[in-house]
Protein backbone atom coordinates (compact mmCIF):
# COMPACT_ATOMS: atom_id res chain seq x y z
CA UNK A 1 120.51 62.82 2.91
CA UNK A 2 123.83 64.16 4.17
CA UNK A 3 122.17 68.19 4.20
CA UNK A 4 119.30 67.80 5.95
CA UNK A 5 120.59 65.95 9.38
CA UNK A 6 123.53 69.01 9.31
CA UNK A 7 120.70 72.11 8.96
CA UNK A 8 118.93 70.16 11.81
CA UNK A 9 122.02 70.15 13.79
CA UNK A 10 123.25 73.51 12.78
CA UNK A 11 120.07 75.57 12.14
CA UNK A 12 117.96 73.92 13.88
CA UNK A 13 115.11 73.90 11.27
CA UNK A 14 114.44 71.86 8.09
CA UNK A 15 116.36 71.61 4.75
CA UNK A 16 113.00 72.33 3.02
CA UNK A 17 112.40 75.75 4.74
CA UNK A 18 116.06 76.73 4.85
CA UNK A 19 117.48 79.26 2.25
CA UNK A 20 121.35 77.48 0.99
CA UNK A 21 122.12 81.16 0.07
CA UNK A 22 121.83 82.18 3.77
CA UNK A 23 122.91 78.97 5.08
CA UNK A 24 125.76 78.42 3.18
CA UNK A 25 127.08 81.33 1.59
CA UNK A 26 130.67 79.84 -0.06
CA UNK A 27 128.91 76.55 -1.27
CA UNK A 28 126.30 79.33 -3.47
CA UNK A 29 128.90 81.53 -4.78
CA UNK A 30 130.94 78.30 -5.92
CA UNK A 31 127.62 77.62 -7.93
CA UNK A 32 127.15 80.88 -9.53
CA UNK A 33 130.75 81.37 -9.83
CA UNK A 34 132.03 78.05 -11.24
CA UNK A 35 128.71 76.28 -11.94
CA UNK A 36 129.28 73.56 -9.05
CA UNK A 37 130.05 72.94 -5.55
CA UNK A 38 133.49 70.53 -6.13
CA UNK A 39 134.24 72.86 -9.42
CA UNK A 40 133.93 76.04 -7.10
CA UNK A 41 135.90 74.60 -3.80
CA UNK A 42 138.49 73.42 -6.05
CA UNK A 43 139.59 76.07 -8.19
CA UNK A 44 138.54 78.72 -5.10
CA UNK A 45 141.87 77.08 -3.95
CA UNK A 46 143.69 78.74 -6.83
CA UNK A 47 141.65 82.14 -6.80
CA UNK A 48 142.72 83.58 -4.34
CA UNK A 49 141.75 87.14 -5.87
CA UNK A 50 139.14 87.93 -2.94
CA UNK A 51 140.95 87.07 0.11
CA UNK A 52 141.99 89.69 2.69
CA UNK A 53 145.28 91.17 2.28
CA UNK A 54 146.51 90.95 5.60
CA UNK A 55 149.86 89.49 6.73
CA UNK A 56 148.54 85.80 8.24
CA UNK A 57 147.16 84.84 4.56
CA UNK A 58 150.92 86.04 3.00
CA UNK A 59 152.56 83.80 5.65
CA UNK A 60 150.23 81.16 5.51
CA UNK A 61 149.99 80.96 1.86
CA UNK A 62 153.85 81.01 1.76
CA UNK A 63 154.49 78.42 4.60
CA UNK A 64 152.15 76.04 3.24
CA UNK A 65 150.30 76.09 6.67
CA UNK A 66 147.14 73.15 6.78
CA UNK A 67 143.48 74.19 7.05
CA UNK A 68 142.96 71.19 9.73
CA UNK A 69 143.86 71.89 13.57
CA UNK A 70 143.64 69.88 16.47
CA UNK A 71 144.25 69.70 20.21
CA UNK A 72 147.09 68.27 21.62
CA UNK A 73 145.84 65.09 23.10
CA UNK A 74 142.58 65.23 21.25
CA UNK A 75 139.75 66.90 20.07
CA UNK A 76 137.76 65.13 23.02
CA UNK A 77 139.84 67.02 24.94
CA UNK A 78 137.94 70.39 24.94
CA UNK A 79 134.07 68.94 25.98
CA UNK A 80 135.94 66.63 28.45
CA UNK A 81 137.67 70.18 29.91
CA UNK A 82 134.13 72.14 29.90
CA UNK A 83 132.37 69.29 31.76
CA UNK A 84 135.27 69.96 34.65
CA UNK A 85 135.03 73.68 34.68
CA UNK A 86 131.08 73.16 34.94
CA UNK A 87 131.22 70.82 38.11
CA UNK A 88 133.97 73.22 39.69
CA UNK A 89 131.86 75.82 39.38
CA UNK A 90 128.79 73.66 40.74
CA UNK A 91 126.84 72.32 38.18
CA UNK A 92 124.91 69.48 38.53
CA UNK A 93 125.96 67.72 35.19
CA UNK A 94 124.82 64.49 34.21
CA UNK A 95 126.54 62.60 31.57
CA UNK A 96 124.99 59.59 29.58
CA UNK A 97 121.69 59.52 31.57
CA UNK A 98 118.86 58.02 30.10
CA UNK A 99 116.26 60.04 30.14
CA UNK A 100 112.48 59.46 29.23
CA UNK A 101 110.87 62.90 29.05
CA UNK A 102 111.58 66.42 29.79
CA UNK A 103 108.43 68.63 30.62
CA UNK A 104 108.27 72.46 30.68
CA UNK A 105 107.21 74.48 33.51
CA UNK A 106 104.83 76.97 32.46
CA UNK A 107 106.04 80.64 34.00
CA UNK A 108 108.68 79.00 36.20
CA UNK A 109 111.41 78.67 33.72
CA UNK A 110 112.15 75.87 34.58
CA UNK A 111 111.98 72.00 33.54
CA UNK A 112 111.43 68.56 35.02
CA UNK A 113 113.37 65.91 33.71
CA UNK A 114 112.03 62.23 34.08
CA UNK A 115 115.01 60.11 33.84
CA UNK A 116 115.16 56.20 33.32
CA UNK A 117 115.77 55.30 36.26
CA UNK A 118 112.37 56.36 37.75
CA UNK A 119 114.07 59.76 39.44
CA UNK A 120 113.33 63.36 38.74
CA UNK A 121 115.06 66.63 38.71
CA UNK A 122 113.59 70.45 38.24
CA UNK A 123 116.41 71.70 36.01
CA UNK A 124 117.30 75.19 35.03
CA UNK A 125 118.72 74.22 31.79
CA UNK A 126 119.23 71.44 29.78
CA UNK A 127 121.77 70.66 27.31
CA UNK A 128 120.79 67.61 25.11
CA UNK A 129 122.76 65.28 22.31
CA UNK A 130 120.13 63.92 21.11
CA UNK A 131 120.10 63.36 16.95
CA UNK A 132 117.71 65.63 15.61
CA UNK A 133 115.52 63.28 13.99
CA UNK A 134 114.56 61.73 17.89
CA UNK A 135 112.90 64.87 18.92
């Protein structure tokens, strides 16, 4: 349940006609390697045999340093600070509008976006969140 929603999101294209080899390259060598997924990530944390030698793994290896990062005041932060860096630089951007339907306009490149409130817009672009399994 948990794989297919992701290759939708990431891939864009169904579980069924995705190859894990390509998609996920560490999860299939922890298989082959180690014979399983949680076998594989955990003792991949031990073998460290095949990483780079470089001098960010030595210090981060020796200080301990934690996989997980973060923003300052928030990961929400960084798609609040893109929305303000669009609209100074003129975009129209519309946040949490309903919309109905979005049609394509053949050899214009362009698309027409019906939103709930009965008005219209001919877009350029459009950047949707909508889950995967609405569309």
């Amino acid at each position: 349940m948990l794989v297919d929603p992701l290759c939708r999101g990431i891939f864009a294209g169904s579980s069924k006609a995705l190859s894990a080899r390509a998609c996920f390259p560490a999860l299939w060598e922890y298989v082959q390697k180690r014979g399983s997924i949680i076998r594989g990530a955990l003792l991949a944390k031990q073998d460290r045999s095949d990483w780079p030698d470089c001098d960010v793994i030595r210090r981060a290896s020796a200080e301990k340093w934690q996989v997980q990062w973060t923003l300052r005041k928030g990961l929400d932060r960084l798609p609040e600070r893109i929305g303000q860096v669009l609209v100074e630089r003129g975009v129209d951007l519309r946040v949490g509008s309903p919309c109905k339907r979005i049609e394509l306009k053949e050899g214009q490149g362009k698309a027409e976006v019906h939103l709930h409130d009965g008005s219209r817009l001919i877009v350029d672009q459009v950047v949707s969140a909508i889950p995967s399994k609405v569309l």
